[in-house]
C-alpha atoms as a PDB file:
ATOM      1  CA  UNK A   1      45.812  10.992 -36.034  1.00  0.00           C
ATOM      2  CA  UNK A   2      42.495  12.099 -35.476  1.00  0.00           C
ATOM      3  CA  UNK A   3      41.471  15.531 -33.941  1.00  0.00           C
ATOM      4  CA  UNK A   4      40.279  13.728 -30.356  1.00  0.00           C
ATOM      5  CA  UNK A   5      43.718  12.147 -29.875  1.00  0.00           C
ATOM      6  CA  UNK A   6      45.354  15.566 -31.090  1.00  0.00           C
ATOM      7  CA  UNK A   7      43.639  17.536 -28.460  1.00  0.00           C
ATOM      8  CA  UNK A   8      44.448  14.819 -25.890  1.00  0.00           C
ATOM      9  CA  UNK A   9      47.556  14.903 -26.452  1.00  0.00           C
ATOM     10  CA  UNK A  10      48.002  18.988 -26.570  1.00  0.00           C
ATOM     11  CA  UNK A  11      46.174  19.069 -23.557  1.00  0.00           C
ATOM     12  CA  UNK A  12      48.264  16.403 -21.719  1.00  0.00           C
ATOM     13  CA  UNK A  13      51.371  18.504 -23.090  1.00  0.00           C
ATOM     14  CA  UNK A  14      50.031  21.546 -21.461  1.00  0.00           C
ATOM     15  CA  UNK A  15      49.825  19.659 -18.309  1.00  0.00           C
ATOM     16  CA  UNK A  16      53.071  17.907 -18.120  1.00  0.00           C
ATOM     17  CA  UNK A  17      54.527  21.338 -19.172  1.00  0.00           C
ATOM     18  CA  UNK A  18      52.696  22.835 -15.988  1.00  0.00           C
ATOM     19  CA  UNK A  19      53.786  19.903 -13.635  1.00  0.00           C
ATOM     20  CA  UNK A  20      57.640  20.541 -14.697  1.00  0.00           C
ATOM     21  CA  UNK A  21      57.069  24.305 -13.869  1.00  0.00           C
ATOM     22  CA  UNK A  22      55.697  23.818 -10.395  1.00  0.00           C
ATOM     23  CA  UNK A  23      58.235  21.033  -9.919  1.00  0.00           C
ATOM     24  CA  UNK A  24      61.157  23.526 -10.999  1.00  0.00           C
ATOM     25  CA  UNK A  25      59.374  26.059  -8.189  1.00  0.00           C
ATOM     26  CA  UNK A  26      59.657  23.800  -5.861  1.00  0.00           C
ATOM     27  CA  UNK A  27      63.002  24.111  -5.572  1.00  0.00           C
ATOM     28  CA  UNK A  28      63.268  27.779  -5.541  1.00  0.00           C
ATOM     29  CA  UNK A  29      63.603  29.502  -2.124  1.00  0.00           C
ATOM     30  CA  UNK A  30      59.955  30.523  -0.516  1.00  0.00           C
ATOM     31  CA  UNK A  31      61.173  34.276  -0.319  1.00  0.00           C
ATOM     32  CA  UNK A  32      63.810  35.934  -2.342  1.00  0.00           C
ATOM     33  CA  UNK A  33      64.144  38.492  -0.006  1.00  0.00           C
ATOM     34  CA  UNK A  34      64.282  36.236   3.123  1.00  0.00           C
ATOM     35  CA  UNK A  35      67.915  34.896   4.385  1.00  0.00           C
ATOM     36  CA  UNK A  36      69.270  32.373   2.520  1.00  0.00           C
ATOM     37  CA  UNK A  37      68.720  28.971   3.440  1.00  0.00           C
ATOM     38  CA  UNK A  38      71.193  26.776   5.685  1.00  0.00           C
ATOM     39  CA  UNK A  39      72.425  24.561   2.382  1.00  0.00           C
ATOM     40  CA  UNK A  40      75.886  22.363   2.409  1.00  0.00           C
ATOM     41  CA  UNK A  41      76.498  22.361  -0.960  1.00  0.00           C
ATOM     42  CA  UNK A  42      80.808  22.627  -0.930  1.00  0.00           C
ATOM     43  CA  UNK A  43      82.988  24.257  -3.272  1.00  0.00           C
ATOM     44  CA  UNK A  44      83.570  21.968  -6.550  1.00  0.00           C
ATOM     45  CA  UNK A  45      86.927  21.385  -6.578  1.00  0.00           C
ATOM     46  CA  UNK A  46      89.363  18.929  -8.246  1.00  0.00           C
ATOM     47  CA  UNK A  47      88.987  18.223 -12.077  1.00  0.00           C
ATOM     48  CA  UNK A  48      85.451  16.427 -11.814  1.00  0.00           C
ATOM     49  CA  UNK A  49      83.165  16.078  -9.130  1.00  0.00           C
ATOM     50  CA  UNK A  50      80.866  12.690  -8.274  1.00  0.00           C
ATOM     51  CA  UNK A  51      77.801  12.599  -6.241  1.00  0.00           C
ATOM     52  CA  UNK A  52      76.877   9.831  -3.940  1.00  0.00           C
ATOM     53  CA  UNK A  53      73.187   9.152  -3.639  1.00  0.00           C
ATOM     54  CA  UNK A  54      71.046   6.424  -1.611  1.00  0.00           C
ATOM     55  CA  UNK A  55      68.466   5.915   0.740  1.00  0.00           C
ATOM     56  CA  UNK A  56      69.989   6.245   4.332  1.00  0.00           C
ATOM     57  CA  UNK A  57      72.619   3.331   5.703  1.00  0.00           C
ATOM     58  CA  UNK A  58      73.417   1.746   2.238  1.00  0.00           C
ATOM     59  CA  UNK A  59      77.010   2.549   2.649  1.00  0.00           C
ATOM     60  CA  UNK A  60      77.419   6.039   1.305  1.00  0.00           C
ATOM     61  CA  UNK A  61      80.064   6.867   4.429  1.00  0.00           C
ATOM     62  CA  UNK A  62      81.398   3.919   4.164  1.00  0.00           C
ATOM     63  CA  UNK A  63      82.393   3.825   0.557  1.00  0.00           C
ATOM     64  CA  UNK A  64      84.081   7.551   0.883  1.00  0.00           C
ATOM     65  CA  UNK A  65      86.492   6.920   3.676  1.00  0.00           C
ATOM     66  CA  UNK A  66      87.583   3.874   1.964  1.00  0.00           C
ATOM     67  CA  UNK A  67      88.269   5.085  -1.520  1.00  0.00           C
ATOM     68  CA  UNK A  68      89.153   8.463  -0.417  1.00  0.00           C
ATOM     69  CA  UNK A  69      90.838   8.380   3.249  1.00  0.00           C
ATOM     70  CA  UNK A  70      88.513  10.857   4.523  1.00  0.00           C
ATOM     71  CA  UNK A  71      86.919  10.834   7.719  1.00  0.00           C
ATOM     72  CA  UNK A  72      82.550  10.014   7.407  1.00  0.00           C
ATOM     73  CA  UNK A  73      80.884   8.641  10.445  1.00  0.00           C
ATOM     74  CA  UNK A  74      78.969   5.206   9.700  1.00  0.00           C
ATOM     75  CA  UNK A  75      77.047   3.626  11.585  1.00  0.00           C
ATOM     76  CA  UNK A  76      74.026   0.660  11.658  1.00  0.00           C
ATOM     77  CA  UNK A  77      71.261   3.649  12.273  1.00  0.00           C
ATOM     78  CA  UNK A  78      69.784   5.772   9.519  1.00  0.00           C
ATOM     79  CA  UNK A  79      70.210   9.589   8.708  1.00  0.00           C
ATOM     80  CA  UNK A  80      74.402   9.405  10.021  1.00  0.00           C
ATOM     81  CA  UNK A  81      75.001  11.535   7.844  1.00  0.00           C
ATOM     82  CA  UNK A  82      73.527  14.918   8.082  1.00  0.00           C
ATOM     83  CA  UNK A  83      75.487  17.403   5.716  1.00  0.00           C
ATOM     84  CA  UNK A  84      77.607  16.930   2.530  1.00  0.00           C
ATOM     85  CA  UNK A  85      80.811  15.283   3.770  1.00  0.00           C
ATOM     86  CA  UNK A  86      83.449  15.613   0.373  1.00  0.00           C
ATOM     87  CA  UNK A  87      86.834  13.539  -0.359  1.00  0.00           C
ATOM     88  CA  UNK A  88      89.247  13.194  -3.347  1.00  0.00           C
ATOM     89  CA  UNK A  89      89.992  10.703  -4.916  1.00  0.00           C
ATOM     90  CA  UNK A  90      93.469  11.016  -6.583  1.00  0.00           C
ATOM     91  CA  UNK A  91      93.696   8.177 -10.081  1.00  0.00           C
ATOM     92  CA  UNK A  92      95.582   8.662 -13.220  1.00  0.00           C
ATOM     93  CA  UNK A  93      97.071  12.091 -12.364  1.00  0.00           C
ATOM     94  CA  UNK A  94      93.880  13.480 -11.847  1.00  0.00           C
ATOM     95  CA  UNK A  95      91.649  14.851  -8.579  1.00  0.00           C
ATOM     96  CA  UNK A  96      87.839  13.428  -8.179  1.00  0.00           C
ATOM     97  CA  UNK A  97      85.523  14.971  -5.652  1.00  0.00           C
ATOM     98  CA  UNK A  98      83.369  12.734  -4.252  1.00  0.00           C
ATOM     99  CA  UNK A  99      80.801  13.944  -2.259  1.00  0.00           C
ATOM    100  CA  UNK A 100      78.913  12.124   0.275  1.00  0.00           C
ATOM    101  CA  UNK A 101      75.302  13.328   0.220  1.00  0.00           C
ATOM    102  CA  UNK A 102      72.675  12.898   2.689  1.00  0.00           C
ATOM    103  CA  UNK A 103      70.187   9.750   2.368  1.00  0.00           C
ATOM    104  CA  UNK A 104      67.666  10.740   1.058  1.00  0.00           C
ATOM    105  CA  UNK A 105      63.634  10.003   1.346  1.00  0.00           C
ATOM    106  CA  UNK A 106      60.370   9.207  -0.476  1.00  0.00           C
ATOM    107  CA  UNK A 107      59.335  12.914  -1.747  1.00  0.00           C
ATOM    108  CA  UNK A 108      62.719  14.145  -1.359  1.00  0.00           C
ATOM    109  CA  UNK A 109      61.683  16.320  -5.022  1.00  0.00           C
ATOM    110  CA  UNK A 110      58.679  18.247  -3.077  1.00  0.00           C
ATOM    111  CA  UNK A 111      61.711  19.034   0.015  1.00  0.00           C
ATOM    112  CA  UNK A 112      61.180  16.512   2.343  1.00  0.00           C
ATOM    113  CA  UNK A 113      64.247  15.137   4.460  1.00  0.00           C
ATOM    114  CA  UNK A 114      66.179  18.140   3.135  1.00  0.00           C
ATOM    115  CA  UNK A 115      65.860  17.213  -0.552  1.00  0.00           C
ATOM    116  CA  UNK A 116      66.000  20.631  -1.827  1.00  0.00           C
ATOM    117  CA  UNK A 117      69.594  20.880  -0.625  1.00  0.00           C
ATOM    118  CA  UNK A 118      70.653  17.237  -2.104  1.00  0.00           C
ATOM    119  CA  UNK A 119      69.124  17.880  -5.403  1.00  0.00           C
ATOM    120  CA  UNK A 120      70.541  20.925  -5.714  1.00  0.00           C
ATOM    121  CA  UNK A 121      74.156  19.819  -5.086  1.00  0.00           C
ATOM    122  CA  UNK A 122      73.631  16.543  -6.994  1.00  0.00           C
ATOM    123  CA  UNK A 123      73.037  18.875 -10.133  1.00  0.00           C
ATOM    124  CA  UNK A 124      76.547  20.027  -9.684  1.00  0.00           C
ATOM    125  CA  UNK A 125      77.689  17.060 -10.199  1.00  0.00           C
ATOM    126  CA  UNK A 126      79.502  15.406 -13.834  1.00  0.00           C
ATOM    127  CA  UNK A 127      78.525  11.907 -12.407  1.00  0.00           C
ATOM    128  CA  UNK A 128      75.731  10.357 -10.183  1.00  0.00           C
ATOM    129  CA  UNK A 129      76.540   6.907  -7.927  1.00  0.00           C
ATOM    130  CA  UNK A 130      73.025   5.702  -7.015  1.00  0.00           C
ATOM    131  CA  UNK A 131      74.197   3.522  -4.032  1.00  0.00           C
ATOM    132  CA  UNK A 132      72.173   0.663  -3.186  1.00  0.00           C
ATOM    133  CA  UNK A 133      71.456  -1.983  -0.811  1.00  0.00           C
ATOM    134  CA  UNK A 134      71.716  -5.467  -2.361  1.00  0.00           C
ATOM    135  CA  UNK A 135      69.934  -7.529   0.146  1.00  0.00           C
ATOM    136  CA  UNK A 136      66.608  -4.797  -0.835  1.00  0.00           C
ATOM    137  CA  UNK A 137      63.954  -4.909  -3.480  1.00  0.00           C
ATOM    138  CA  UNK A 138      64.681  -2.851  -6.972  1.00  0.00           C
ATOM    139  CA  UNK A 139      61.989  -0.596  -5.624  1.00  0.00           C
ATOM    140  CA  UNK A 140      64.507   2.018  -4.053  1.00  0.00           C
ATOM    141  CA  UNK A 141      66.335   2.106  -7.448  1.00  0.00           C
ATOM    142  CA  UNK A 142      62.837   3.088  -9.033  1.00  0.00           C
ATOM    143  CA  UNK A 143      62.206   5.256  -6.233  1.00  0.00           C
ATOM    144  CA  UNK A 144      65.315   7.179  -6.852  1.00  0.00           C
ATOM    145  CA  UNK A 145      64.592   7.446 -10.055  1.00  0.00           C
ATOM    146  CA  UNK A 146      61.494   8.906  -9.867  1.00  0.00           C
ATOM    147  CA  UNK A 147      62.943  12.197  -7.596  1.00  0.00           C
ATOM    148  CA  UNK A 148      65.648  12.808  -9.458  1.00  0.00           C
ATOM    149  CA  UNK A 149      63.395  12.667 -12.701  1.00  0.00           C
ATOM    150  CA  UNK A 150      60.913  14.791 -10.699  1.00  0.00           C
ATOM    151  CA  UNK A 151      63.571  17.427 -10.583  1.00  0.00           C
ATOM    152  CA  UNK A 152      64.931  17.772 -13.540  1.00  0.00           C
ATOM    153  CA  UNK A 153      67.798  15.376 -14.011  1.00  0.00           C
ATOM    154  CA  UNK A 154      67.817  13.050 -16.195  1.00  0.00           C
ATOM    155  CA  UNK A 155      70.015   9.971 -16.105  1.00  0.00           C
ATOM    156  CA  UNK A 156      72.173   8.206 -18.990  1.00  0.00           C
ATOM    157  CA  UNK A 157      70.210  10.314 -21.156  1.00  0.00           C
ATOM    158  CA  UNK A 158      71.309  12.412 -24.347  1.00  0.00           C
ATOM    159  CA  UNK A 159      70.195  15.924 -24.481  1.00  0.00           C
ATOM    160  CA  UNK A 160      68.119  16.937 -26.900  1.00  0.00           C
ATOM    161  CA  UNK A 161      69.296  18.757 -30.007  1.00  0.00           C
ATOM    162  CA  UNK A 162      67.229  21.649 -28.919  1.00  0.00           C
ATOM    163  CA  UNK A 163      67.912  25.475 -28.722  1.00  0.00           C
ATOM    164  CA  UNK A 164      65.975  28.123 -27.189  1.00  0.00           C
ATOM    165  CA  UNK A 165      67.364  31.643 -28.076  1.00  0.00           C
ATOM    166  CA  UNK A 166      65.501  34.277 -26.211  1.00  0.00           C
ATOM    167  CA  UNK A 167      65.332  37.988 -27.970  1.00  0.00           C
ATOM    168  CA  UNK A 168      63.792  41.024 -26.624  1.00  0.00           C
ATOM    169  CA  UNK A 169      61.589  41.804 -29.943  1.00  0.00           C
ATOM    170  CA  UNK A 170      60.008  39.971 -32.964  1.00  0.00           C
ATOM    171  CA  UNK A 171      57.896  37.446 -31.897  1.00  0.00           C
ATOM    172  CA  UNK A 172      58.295  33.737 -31.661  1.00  0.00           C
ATOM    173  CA  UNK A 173      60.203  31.704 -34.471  1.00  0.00           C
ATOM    174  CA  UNK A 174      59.553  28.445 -35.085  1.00  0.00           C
ATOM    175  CA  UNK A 175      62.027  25.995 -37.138  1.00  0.00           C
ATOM    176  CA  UNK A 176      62.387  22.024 -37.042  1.00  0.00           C
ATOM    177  CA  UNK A 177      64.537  19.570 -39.667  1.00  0.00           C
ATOM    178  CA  UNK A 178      62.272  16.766 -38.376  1.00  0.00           C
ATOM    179  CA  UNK A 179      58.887  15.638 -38.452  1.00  0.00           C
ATOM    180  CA  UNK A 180      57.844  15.898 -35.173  1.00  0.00           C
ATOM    181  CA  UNK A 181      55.307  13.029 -33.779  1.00  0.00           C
ATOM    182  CA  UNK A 182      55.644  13.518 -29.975  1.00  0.00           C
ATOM    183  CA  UNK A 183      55.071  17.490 -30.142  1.00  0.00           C
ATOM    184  CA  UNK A 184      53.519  20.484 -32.292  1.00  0.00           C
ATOM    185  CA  UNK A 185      54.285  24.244 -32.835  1.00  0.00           C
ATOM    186  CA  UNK A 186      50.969  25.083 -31.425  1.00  0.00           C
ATOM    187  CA  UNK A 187      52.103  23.108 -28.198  1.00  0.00           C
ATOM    188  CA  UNK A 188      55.473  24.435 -27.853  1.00  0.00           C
ATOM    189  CA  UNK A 189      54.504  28.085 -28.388  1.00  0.00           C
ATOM    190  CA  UNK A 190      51.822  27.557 -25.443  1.00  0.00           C
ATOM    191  CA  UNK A 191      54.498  26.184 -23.169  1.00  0.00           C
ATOM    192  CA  UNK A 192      56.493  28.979 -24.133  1.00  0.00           C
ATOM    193  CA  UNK A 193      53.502  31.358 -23.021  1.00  0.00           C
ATOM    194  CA  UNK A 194      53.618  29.583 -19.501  1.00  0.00           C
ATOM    195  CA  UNK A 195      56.968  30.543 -18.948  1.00  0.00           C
ATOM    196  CA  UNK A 196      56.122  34.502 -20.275  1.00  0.00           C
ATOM    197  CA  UNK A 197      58.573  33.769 -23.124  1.00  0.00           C
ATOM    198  CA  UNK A 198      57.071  35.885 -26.157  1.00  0.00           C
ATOM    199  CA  UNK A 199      60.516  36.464 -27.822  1.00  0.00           C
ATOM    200  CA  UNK A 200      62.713  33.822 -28.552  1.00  0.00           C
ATOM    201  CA  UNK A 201      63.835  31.323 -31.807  1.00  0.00           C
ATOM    202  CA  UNK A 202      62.942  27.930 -31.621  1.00  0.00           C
ATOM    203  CA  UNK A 203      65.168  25.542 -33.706  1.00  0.00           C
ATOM    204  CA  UNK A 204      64.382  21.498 -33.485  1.00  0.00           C
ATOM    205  CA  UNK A 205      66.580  19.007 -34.827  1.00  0.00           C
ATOM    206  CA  UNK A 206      65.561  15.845 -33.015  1.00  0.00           C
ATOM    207  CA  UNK A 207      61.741  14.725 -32.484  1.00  0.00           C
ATOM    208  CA  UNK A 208      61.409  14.434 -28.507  1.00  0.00           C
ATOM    209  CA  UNK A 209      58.366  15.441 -25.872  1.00  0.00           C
ATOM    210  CA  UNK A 210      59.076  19.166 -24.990  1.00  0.00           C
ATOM    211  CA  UNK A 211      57.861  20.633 -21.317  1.00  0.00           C
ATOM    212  CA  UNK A 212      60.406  22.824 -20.564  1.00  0.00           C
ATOM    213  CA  UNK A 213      62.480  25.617 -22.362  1.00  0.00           C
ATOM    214  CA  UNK A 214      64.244  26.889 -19.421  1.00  0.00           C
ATOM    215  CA  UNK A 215      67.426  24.813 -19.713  1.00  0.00           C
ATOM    216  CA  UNK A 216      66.539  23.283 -15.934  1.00  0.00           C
ATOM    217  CA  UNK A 217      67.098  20.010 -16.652  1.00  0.00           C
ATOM    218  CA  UNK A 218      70.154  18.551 -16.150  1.00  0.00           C
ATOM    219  CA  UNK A 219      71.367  15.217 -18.386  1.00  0.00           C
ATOM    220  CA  UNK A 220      74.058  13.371 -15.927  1.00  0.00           C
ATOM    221  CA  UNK A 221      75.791   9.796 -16.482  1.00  0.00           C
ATOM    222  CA  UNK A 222      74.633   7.739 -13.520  1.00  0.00           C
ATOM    223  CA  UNK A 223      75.876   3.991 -12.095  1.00  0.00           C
ATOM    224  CA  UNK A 224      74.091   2.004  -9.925  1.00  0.00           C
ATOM    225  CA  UNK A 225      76.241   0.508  -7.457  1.00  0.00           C
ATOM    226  CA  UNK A 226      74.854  -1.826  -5.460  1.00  0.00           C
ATOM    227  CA  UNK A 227      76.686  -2.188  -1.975  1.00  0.00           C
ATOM    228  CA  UNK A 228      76.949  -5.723   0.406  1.00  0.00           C
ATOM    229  CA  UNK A 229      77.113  -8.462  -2.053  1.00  0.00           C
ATOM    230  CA  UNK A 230      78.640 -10.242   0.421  1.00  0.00           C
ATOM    231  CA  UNK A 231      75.181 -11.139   2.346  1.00  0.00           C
ATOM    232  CA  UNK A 232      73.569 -12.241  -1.282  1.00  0.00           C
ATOM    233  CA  UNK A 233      73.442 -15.144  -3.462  1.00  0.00           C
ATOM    234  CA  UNK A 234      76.300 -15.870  -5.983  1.00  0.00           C
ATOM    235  CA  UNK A 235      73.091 -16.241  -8.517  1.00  0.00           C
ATOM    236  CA  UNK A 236      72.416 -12.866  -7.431  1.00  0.00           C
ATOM    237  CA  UNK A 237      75.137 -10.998  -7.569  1.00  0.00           C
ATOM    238  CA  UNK A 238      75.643 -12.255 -11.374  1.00  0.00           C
ATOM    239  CA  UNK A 239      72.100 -11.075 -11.984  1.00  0.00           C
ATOM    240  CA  UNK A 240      72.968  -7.790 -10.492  1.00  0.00           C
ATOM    241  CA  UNK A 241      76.207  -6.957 -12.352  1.00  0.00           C
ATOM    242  CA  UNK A 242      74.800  -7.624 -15.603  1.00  0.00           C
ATOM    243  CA  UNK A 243      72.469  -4.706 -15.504  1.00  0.00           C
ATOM    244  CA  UNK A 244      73.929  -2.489 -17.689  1.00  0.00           C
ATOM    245  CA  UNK A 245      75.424   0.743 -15.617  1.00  0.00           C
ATOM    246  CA  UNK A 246      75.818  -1.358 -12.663  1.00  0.00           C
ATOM    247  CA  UNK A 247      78.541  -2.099 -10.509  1.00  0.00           C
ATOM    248  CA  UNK A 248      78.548  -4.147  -7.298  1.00  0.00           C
ATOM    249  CA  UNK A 249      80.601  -4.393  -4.408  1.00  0.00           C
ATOM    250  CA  UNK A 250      81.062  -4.556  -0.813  1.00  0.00           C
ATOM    251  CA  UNK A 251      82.268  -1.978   1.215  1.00  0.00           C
ATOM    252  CA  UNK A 252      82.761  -4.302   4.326  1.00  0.00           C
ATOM    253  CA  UNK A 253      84.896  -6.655   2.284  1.00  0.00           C
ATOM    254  CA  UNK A 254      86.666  -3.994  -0.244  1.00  0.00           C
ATOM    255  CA  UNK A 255      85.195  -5.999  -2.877  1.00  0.00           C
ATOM    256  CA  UNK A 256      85.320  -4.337  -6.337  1.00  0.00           C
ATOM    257  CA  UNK A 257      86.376  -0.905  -4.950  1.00  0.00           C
ATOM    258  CA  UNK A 258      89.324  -0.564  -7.610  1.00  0.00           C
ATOM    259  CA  UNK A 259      86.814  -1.475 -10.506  1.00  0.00           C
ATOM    260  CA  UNK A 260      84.144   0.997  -9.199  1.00  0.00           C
ATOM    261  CA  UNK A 261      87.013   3.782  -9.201  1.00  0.00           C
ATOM    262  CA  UNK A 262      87.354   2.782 -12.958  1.00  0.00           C
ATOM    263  CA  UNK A 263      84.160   2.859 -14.075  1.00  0.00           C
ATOM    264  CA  UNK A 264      84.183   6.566 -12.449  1.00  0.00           C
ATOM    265  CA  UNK A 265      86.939   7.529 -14.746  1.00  0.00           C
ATOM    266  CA  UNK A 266      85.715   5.672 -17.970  1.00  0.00           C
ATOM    267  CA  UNK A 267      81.753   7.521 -17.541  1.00  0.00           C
ATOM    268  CA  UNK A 268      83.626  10.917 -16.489  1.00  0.00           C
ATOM    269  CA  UNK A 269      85.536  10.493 -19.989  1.00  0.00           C
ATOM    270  CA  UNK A 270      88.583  12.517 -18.414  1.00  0.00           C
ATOM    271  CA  UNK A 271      91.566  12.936 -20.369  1.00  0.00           C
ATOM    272  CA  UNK A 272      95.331  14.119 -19.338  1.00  0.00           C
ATOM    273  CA  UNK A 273      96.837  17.086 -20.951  1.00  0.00           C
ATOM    274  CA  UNK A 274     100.647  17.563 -20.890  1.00  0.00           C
ATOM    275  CA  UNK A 275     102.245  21.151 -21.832  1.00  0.00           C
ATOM    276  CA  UNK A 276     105.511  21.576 -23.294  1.00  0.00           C
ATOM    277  CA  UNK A 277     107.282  25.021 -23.683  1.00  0.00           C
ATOM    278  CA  UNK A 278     108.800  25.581 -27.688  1.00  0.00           C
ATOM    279  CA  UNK A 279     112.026  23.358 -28.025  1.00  0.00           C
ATOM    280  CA  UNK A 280     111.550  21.192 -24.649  1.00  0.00           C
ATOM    281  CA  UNK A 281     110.445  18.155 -23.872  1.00  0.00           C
ATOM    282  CA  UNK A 282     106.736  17.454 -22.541  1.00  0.00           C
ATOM    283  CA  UNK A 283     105.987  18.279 -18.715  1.00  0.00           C
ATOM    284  CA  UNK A 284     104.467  14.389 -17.600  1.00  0.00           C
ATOM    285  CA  UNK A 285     104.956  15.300 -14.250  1.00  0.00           C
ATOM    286  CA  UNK A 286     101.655  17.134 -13.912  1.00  0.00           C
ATOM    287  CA  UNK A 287      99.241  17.291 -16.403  1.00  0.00           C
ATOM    288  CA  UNK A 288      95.863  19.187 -17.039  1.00  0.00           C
ATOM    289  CA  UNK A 289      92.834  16.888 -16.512  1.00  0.00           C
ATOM    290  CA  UNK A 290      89.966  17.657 -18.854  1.00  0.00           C
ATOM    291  CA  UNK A 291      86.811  16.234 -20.165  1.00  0.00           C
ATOM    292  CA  UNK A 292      87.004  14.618 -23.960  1.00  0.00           C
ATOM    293  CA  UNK A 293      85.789  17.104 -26.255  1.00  0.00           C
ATOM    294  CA  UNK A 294      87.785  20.241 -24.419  1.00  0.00           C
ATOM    295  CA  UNK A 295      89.081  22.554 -26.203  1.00  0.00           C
ATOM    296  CA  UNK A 296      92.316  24.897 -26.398  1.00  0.00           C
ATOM    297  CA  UNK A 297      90.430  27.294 -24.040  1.00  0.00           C
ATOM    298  CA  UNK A 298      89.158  25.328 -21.623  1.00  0.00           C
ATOM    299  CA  UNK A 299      93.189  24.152 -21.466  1.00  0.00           C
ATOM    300  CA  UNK A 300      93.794  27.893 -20.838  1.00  0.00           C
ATOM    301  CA  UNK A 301      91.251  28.345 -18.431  1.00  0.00           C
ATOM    302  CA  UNK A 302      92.446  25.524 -16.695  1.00  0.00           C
ATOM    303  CA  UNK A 303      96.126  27.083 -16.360  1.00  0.00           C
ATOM    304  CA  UNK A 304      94.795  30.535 -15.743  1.00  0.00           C
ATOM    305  CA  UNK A 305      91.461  32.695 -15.921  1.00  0.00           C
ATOM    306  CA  UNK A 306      93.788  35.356 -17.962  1.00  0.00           C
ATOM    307  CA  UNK A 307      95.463  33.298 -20.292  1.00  0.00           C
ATOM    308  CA  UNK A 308      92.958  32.355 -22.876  1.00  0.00           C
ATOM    309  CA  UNK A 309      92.614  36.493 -23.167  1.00  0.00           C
ATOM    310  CA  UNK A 310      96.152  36.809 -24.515  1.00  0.00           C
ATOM    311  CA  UNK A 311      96.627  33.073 -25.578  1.00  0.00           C
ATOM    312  CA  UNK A 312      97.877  33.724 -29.424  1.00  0.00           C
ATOM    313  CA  UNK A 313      98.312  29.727 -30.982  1.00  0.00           C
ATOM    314  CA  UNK A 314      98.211  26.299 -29.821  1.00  0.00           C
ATOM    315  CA  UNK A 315      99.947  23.505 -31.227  1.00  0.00           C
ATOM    316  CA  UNK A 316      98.196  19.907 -30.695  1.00  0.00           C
ATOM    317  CA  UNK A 317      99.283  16.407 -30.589  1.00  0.00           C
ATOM    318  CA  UNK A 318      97.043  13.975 -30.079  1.00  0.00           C
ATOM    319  CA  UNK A 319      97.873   9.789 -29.577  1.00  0.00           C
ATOM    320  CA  UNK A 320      97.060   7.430 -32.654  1.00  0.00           C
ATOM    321  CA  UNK A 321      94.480   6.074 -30.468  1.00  0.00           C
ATOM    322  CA  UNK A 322      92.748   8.767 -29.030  1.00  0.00           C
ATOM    323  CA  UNK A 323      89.867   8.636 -31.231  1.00  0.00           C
ATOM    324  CA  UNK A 324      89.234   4.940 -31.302  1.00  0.00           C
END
């Protein structure tokens, strides 16, 4: 690579690095010592929590109060919903929030329509529904996508094998097991500078575009679900589902609603736990539900905050098939 494209490309570093800053700002309250805004994020609850997003009247409302039994006015007019309206949705022996979100708008990342408060809660969440209107142009699917990029979250994505470790002395250290094409030291330890962090380790093990060290991005499973496929094509429909992460349906015909709810458990990768005291048989009547890869703690913070403190041993059994 010659020394013009290397200084392009540090210099467009630098400014994507700057852009991700001001974006993260953004969504920071104008004045800390100011009240605190009027936001409607809800208490997570259950043993995973799901976030509906979509422009307004695609059948967000809709698709709670028929998969969860709560109560969310719909109606044919936009904006219906003006706060986060949650249900539960109770599969397998386990407890799903779903949480119906406002629609949101075009610049929804820079706080218009109330986007500060929907992107905030929508980071809360372990999965994203991107709810969509059949009958309408892809073009609200990329526009989504672009404010919840702008933002920080990033969808069906892996994160990085990337660690920041900040210390209060010594400097900035830099190590990487990879040859890095898409980055430099020189560019990372300027980003670093932009975000006043002089003392920290830097360890790389995957090549990938850095712009922020700050941990503000968030990497959340997403499915597209793309509402009244009743007023389509047959020839569309089968174009739609075969997008991968997609799921249609039809809210005004219960179409697909069972399959959707499956999907939700398969991306949430949920798993039941059943305790059993020394010499008695397994408790199946209610069991612990966790996400796969939990571990013995997480089990004992799920029973009680104090028991992992004292928790001596655990014994595990795990099905033949578990890992296949």
């Amino acid at each position: 690579m010659g020394v013009v494209e290397k200084a392009t490309e540090y210099h467009l570093g630098l400014l994507k690095a700057k852009l991700a800053r001001y974006r993260a700002q953004l969504l920071e309250p104008t004045s800390k010592s100011g009240p605190a805004g009027t936001g409607f994020d809800v208490q997570k609850s259950g043993d995973a929590r799901v976030a509906l997003i979509g422009f307004p009247s695609v059948g967000k409302s809709t698709l709670l109060s028929k998969t969860t039994h709560t109560a969310s006015e719909a109606a044919a007019y936009e904006f219906t919903t003006l706060t986060a309206i949650p249900g539960v949705i109770e599969y397998k022996g386990a407890r799903i929030q779903l949480l119906d979100l406002p629609g949101i708008v075009e610049g929804a990342s820079q706080g218009r329509g109330r986007g500060r408060q929907v992107v905030s809660t929508a980071k809360t969440a372990d999965l994203i529904l991107i709810m969509l209107d059949a009958t309408k142009s892809d073009e609200q699917r990329r526009l989504l996508e672009y404010e919840l990029d702008a933002v920080g979250i990033r969808l069906n994505k892996s994160k990085p094998d990337v660690v920041f470790k900040k210390r209060t002395t010594g400097g900035i250290t830099f190590n990487t097991t990879v040859k890095l094409t898409k980055t430099d030291e020189k560019t990372i330890r300027t980003i670093l500078a932009g975000y006043k962090l002089h003392n920290c380790d830097v360890m790389i093990r995957e090549d990938h575009s850095l712009t922020s060290p700050t941990g503000t991005r968030k990497y959340i499973p997403c499915l597209y679900v793309y509402n009244k496929i009743d007023a389509v094509s047959l020839e569309q429909v089968d174009k739609l589902a075969r997008q991968p992460n997609t799921v249609v349906i039809s809210c005004e015909m219960d179409l697909n609603l069972s399959y959707l709810i499956d999907r939700m458990w398969e991306e949430l990768r949920l798993v039941k736990i059943y305790t059993k005291k020394r010499g008695a048989h397994p408790d199946l009547s209610d069991p612990i539900c966790l996400r796969k890869g939990a571990t013995i703690e997480d089990v004992c913070n799920g029973i009680h905050r104090s028991l992992a403190a004292n928790f001596r041993y655990g014994l595990v059994w795990v099905p033949v098939d578990f890992y296949l």
